[in-house]
N, C-alpha and C. Protein backbone atom coordinates (compact mmCIF):
# COMPACT_ATOMS: atom_id res chain seq x y z
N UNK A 1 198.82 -139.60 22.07
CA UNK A 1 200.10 -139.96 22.65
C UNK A 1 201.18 -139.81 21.59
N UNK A 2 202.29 -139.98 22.01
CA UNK A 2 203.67 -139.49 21.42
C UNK A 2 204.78 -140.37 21.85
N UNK A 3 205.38 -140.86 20.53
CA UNK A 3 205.81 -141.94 20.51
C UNK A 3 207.15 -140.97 20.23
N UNK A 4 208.33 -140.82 20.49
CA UNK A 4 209.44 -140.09 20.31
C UNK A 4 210.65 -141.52 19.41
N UNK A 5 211.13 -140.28 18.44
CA UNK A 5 211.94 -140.72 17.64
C UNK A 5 212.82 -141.69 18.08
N UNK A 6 212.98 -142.79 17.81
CA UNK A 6 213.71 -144.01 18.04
C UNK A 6 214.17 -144.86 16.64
N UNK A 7 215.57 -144.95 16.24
CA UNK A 7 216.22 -145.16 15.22
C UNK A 7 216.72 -146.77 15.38
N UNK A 8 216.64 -147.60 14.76
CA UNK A 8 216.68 -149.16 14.66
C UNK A 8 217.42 -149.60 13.50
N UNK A 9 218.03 -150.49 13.74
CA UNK A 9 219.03 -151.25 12.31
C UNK A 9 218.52 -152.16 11.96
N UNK A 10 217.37 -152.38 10.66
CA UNK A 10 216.84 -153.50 10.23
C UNK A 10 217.43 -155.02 10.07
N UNK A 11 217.43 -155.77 9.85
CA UNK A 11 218.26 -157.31 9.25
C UNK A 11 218.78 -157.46 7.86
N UNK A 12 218.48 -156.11 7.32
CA UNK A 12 219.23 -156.16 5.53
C UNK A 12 220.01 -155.09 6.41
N UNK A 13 220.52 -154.29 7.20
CA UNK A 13 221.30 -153.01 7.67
C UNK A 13 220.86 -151.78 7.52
N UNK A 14 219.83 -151.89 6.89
CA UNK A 14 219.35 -150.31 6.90
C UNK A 14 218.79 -149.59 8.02
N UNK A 15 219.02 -148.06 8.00
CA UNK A 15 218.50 -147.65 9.31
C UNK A 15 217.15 -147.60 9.00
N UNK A 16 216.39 -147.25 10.32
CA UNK A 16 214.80 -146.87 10.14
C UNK A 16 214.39 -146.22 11.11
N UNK A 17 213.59 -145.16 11.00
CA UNK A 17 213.14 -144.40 12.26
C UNK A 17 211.33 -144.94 12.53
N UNK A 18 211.62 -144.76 14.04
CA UNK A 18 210.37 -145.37 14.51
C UNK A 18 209.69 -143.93 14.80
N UNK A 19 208.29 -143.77 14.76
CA UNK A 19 207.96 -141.86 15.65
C UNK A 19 206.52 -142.05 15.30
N UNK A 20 206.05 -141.21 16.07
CA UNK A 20 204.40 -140.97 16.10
C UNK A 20 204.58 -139.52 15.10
N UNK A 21 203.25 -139.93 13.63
CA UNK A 21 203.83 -139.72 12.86
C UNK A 21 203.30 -137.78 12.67
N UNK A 22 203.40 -136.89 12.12
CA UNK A 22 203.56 -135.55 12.23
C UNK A 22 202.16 -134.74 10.72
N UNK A 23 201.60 -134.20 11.59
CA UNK A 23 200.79 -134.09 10.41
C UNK A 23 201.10 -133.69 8.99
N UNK A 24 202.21 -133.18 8.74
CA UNK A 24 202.68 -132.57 7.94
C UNK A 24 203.10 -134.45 6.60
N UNK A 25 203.26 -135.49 7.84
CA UNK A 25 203.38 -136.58 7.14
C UNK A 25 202.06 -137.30 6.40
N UNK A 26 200.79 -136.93 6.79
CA UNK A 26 199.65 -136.99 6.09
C UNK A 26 199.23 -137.78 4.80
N UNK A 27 200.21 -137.18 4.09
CA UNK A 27 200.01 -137.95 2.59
C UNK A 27 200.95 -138.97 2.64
N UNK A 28 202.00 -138.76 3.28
CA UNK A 28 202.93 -140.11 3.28
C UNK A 28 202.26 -141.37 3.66
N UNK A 29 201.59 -141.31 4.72
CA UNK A 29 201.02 -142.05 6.25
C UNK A 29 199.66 -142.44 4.88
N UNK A 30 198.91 -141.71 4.55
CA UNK A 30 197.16 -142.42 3.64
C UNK A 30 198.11 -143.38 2.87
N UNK A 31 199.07 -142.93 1.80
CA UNK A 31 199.55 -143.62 0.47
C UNK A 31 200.36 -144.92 1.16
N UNK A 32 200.99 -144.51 2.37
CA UNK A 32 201.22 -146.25 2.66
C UNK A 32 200.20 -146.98 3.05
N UNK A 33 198.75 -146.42 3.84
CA UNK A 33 197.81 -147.44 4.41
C UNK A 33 197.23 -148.00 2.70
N UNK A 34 196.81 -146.75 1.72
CA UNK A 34 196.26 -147.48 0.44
C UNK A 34 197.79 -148.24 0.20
N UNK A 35 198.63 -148.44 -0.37
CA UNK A 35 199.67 -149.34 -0.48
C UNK A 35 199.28 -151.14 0.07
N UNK A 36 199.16 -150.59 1.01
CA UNK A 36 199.70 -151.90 1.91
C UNK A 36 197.91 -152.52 1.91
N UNK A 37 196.98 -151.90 2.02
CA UNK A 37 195.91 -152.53 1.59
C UNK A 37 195.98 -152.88 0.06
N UNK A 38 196.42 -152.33 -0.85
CA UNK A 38 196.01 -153.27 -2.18
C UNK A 38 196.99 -154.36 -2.14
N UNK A 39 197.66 -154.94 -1.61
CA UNK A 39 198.76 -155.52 -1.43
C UNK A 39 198.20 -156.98 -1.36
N UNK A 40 197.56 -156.82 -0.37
CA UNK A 40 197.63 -157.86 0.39
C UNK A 40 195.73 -158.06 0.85
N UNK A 41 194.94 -159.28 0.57
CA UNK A 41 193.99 -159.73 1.24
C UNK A 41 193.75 -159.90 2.86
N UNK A 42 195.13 -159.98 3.33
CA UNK A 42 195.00 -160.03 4.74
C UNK A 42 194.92 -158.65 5.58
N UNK A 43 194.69 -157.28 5.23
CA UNK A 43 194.17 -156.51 6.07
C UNK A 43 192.59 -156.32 5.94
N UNK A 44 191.99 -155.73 7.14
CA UNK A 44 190.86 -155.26 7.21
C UNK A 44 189.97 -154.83 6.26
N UNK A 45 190.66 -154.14 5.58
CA UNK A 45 190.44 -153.24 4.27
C UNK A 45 190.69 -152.85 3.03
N UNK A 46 190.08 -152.82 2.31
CA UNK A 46 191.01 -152.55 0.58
C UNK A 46 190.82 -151.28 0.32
N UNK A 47 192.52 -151.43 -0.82
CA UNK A 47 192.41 -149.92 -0.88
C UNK A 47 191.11 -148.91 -1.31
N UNK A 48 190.51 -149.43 -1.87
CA UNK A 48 189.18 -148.76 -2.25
C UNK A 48 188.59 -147.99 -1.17
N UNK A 49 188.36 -149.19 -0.03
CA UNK A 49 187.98 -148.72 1.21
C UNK A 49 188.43 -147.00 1.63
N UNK A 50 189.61 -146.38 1.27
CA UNK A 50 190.19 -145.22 1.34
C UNK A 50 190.57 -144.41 0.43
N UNK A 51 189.33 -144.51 -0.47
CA UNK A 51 189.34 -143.67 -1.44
C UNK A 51 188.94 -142.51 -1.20
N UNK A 52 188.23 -141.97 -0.09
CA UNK A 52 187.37 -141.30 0.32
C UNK A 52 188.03 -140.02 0.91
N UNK A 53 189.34 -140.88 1.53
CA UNK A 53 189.87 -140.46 2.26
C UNK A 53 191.00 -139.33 1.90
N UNK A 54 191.13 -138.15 2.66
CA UNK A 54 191.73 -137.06 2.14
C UNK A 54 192.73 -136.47 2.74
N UNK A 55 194.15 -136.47 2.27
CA UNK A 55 194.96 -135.85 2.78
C UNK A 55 194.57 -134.90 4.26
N UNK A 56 193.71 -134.03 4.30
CA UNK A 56 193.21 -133.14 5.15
C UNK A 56 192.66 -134.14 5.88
N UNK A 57 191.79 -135.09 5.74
CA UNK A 57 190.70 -135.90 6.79
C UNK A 57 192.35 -137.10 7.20
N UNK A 58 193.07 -137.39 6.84
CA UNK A 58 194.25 -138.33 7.36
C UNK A 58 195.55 -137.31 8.36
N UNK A 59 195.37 -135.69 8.23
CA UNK A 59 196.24 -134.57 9.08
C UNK A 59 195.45 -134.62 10.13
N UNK A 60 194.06 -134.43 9.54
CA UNK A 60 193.33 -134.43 10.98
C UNK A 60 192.98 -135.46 12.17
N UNK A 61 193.07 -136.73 11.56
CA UNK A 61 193.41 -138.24 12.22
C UNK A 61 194.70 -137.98 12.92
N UNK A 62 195.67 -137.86 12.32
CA UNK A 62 196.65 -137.58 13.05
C UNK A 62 197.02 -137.05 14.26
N UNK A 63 196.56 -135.29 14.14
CA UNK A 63 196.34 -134.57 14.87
C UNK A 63 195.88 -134.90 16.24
N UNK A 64 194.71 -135.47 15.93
CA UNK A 64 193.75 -136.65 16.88
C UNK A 64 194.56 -137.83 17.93
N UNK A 65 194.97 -138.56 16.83
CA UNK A 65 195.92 -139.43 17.84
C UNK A 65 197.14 -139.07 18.44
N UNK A 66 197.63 -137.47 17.75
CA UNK A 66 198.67 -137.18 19.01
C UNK A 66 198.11 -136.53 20.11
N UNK A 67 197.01 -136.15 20.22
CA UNK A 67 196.57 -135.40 21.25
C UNK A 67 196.35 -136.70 22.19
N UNK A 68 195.55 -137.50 21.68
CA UNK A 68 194.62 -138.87 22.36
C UNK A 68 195.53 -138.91 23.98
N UNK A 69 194.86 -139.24 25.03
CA UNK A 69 195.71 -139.96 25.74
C UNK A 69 195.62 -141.37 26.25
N UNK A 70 195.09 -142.41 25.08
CA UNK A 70 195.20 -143.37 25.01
C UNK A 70 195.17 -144.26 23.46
N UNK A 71 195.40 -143.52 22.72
CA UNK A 71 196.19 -143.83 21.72
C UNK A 71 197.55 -143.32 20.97
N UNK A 72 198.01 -144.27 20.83
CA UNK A 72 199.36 -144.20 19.66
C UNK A 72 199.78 -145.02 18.82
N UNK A 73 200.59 -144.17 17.50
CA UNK A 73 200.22 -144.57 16.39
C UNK A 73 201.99 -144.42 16.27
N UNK A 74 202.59 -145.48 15.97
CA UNK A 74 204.19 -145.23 15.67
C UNK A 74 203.78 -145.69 13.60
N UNK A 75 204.75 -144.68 12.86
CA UNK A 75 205.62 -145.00 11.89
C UNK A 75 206.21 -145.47 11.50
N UNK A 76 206.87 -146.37 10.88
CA UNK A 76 207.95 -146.61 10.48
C UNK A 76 208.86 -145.86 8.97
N UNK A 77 209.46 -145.18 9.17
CA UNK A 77 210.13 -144.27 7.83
C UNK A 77 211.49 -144.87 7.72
N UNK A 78 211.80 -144.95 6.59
CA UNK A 78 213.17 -145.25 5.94
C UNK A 78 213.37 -144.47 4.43
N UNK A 79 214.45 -143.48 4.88
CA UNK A 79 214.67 -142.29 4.03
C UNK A 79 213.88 -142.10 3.89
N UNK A 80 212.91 -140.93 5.23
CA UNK A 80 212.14 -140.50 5.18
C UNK A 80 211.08 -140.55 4.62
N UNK A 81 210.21 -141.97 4.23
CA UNK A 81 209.10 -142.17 3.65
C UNK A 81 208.32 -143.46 4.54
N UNK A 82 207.32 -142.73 4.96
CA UNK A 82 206.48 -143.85 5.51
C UNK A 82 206.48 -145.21 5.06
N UNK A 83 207.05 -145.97 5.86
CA UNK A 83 206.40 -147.43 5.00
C UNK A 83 205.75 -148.31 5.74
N UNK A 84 205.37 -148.07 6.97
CA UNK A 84 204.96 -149.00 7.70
C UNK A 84 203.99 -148.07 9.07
N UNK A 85 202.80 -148.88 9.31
CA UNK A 85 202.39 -148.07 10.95
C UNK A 85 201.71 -148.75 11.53
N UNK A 86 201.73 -148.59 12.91
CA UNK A 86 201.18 -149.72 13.90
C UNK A 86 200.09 -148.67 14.76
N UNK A 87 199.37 -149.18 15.33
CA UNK A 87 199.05 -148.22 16.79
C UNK A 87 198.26 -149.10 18.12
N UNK A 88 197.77 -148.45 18.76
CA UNK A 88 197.62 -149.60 20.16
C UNK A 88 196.26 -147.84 20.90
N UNK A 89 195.26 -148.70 21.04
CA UNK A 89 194.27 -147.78 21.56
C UNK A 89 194.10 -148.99 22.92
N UNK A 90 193.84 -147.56 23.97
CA UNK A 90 194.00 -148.44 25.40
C UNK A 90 192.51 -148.53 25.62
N UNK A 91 191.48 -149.38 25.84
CA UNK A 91 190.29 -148.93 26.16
C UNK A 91 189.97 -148.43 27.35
N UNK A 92 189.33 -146.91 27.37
CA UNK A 92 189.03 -146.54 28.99
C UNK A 92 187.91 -146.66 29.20
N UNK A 93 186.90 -147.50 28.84
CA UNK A 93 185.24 -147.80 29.66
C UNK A 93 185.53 -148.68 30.47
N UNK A 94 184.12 -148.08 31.01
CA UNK A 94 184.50 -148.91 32.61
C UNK A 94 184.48 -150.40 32.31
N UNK A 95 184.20 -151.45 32.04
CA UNK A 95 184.35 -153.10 31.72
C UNK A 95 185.56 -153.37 30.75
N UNK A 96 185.71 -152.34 30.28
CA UNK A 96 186.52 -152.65 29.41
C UNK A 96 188.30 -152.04 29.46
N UNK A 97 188.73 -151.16 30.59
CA UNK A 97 189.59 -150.49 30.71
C UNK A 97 190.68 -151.36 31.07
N UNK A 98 190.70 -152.23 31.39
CA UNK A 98 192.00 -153.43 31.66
C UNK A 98 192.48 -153.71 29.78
N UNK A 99 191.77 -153.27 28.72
CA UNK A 99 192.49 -153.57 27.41
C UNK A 99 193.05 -153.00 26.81
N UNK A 100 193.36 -153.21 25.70
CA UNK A 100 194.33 -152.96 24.16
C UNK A 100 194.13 -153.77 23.27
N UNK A 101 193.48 -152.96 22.31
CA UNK A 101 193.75 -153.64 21.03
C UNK A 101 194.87 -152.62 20.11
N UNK A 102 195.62 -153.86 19.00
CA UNK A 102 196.53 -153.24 18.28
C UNK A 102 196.00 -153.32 16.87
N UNK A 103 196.93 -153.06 15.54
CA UNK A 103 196.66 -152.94 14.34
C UNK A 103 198.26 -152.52 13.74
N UNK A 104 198.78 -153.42 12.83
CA UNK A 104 199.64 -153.24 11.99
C UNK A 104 199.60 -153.24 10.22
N UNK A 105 200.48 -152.30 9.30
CA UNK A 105 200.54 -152.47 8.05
C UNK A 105 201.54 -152.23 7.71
N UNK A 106 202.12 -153.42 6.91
CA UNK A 106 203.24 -152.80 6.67
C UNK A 106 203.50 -152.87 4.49
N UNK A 107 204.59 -151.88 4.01
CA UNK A 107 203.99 -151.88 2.48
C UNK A 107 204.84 -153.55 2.19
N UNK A 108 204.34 -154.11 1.38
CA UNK A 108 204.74 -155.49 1.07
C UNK A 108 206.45 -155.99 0.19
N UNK A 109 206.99 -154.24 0.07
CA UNK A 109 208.32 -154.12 -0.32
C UNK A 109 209.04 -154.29 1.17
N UNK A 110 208.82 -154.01 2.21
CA UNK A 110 209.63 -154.00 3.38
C UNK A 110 209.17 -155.01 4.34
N UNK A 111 208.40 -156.09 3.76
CA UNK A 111 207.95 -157.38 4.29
C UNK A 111 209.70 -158.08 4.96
N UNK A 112 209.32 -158.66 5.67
CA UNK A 112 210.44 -159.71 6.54
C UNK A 112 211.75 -159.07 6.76
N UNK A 113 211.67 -158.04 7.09
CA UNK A 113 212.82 -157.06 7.63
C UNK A 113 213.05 -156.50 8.63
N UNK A 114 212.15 -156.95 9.51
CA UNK A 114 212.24 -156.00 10.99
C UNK A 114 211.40 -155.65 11.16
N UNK A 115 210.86 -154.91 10.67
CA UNK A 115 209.51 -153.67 10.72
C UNK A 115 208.65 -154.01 11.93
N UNK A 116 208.09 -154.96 11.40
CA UNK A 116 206.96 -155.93 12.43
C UNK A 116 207.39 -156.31 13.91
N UNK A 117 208.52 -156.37 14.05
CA UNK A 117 208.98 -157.16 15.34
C UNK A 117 209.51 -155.70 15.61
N UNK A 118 209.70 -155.12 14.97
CA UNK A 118 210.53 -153.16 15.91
C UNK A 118 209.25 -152.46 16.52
N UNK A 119 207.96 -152.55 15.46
CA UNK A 119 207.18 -152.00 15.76
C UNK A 119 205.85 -152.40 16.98
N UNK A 120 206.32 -153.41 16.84
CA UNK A 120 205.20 -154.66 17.93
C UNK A 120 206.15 -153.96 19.38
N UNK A 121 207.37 -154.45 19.33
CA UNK A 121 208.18 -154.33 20.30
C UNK A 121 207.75 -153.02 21.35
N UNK A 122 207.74 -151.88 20.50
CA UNK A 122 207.20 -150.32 21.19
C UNK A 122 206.14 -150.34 21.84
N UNK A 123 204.88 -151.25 20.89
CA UNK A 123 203.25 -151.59 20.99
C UNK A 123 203.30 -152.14 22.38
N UNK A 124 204.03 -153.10 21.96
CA UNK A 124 204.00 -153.92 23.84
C UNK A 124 204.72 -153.46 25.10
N UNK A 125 205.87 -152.44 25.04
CA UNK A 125 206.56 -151.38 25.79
C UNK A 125 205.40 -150.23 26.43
N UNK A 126 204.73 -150.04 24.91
CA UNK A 126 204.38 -148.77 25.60
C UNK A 126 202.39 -149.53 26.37
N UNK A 127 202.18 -150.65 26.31
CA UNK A 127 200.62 -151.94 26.54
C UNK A 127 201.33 -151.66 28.06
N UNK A 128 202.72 -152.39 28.42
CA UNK A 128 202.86 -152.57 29.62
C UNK A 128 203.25 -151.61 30.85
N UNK A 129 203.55 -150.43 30.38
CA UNK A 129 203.77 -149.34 31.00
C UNK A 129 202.74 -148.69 31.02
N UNK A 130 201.48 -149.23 30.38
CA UNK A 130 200.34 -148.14 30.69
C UNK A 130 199.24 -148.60 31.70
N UNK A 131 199.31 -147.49 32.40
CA UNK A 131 198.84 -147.91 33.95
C UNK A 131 197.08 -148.75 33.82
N UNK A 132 197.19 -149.74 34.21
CA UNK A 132 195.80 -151.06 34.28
C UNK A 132 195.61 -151.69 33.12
N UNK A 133 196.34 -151.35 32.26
CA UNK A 133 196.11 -152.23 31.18
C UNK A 133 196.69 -153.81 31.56
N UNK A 134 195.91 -154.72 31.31
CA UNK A 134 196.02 -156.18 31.52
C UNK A 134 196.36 -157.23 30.34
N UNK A 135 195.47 -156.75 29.19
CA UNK A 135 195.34 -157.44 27.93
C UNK A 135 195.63 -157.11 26.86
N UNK A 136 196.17 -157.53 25.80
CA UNK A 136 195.85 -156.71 24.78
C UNK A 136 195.76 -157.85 23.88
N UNK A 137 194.82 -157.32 23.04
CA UNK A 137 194.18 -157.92 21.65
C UNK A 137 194.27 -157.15 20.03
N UNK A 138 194.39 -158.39 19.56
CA UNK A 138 194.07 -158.18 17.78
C UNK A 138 193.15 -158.75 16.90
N UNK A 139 192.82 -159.09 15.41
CA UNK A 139 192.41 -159.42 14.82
C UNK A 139 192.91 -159.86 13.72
N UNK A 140 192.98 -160.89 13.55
CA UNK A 140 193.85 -161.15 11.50
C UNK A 140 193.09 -161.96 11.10
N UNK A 141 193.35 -162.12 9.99
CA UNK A 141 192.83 -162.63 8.86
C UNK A 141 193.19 -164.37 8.65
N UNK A 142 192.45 -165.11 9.23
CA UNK A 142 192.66 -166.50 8.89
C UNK A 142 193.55 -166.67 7.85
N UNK A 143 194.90 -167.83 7.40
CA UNK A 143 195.49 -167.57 6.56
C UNK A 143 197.26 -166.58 6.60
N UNK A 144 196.80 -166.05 7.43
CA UNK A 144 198.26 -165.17 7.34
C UNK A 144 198.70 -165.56 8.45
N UNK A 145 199.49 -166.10 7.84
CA UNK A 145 200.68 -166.83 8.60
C UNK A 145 201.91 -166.14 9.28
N UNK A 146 202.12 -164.90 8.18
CA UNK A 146 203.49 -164.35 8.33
C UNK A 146 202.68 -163.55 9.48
N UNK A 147 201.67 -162.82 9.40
CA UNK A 147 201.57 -162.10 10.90
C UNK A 147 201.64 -162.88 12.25
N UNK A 148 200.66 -164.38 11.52
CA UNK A 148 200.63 -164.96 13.14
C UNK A 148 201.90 -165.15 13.61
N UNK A 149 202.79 -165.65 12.77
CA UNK A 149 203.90 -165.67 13.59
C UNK A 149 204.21 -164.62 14.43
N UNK A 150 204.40 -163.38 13.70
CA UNK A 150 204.70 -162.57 14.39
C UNK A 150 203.89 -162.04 16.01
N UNK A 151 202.74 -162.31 15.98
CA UNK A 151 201.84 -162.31 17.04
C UNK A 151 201.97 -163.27 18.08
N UNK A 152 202.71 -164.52 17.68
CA UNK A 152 203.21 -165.80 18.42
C UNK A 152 204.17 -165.03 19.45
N UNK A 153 205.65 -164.55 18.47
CA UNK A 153 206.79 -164.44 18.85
C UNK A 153 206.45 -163.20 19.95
N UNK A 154 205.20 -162.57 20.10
CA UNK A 154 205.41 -161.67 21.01
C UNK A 154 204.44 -162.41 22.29
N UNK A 155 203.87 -163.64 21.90
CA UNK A 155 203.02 -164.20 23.27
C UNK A 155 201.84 -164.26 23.35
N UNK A 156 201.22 -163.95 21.53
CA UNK A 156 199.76 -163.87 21.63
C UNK A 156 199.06 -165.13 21.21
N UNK A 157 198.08 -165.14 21.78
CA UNK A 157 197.32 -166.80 21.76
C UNK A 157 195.73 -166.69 20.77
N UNK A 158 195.73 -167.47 20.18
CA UNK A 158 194.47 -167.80 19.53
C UNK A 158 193.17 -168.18 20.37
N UNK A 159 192.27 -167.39 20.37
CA UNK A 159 191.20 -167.44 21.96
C UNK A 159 189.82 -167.84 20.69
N UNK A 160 189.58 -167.21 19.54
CA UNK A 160 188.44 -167.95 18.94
C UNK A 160 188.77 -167.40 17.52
N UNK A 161 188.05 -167.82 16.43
CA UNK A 161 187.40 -167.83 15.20
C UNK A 161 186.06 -167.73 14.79
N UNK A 162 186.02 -166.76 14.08
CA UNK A 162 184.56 -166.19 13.57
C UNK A 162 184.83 -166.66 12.16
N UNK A 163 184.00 -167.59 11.54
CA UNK A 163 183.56 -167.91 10.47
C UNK A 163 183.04 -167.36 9.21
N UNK A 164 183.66 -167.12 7.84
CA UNK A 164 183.00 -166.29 7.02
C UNK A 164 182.74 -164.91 7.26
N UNK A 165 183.84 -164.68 7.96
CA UNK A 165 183.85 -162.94 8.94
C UNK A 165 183.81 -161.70 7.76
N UNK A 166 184.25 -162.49 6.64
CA UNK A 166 184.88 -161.35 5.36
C UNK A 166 184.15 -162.05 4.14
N UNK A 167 183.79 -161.09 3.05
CA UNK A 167 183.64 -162.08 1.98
C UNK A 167 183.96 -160.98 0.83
N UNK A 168 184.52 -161.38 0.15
CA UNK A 168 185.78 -160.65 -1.05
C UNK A 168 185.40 -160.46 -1.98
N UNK A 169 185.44 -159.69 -3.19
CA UNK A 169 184.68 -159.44 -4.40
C UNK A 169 184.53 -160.53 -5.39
N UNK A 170 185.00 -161.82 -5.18
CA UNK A 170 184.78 -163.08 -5.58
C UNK A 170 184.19 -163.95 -5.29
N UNK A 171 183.53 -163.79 -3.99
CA UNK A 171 182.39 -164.48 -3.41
C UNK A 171 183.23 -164.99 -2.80
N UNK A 172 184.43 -165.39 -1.81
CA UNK A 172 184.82 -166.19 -0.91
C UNK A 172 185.23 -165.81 -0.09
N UNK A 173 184.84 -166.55 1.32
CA UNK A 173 185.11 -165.62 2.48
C UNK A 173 186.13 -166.26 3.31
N UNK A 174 186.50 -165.30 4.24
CA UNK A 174 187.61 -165.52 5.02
C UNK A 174 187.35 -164.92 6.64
N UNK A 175 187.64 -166.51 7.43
CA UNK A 175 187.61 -166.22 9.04
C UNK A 175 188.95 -165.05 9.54
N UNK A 176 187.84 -164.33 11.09
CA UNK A 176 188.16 -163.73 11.44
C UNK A 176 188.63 -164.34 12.49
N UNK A 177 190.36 -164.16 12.82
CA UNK A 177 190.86 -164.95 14.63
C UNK A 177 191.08 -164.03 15.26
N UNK A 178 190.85 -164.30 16.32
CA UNK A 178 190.48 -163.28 17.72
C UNK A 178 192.01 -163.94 18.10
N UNK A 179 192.97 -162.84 18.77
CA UNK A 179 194.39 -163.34 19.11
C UNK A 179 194.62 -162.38 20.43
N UNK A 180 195.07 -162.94 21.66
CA UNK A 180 194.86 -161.85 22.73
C UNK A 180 196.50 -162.26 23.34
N UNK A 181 196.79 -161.48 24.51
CA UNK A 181 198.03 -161.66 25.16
C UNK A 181 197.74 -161.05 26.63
N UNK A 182 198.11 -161.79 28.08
CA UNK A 182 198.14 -161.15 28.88
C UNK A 182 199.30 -161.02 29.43
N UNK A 183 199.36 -159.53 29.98
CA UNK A 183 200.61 -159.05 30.49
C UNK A 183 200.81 -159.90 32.09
């Protein structure tokens, strides 16, 4: 899917373009996901996790999710450099086709500026316009606060907690919350 260019005025005034992002953006799009994973304990993954990962194998992801017709993946660029990306996969199996789950990162320089609430905003535009989708769901990281809010302010509810879901190169682990929203 294809998310078309849409331009937004952050809360410091800067512009920012929203867009499903272009393969040619590839290296922009890996170096913000490693970014924003070493950043921060509260995503899925550390940057390590995407070491693997190769300019060519992140064009070809791309490629992938613009074709998809039930996923999309919006950008966020400001002067033209990735700094932020969200996406929303619709599930089409049969028990499961009433859903959505989402996924956000954003780099920890453009924290509390908009980003999150511009980019959720599209996520849930484009959840409710898509034909049978009912639900949509996420996952965070026990602890992060600044997302839940943000997951609040759009209507999403805390449905359970998985215990010791993660455990960190220090030996301490961290619950996984199950956060859902119905349309």
């Amino acid at each position: 899917m294809i998310f078309e260019e849409k331009k937004v005025i952050l809360k410091n005034g800067i512009e920012a373009v929203l867009k499903t992002p272009e393969t040619k953006d590839a290296e922009m799009l890996l170096n913000c996901i490693k970014t924003s994973c070493g950043e921060t304990p509260f995503l899925m993954r550390d940057a390590e996790d995407k070491n693997d990962m190769t300019v060519e194998d992140e064009a070809k992801w791309i490629r992938n999710k613009r074709e998809s017709k039930n996923e999309l993946v919006i950008a966020c660029y400001i002067d033209g450099v990735v700094v932020g990306s969200c996406d929303i996969t619709f599930f089409n199996d049969g028990k499961t086709h009433h859903r959505a789950g989402i996924g956000i990162a954003i780099i920890k320089k453009y924290w509390n500026i908009g980003i999150g609430s511009a980019m959720f905003k599209e996520l849930m535009k484009a959840a409710e316009e898509h034909k049978g989708t009912e639900i949509v769901d996420l996952e965070m990281i026990e602890g992060n606060n600044r997302a839940k809010a943000l997951y609040e302010k759009f209507g999403f509810q805390i449905k359970s907690v998985k215990p010791n879901f993660f455990k960190l190169k220090d030996g301490t682990y961290q619950n996984l919350v199950y956060m859902q929203k119905y349309l």
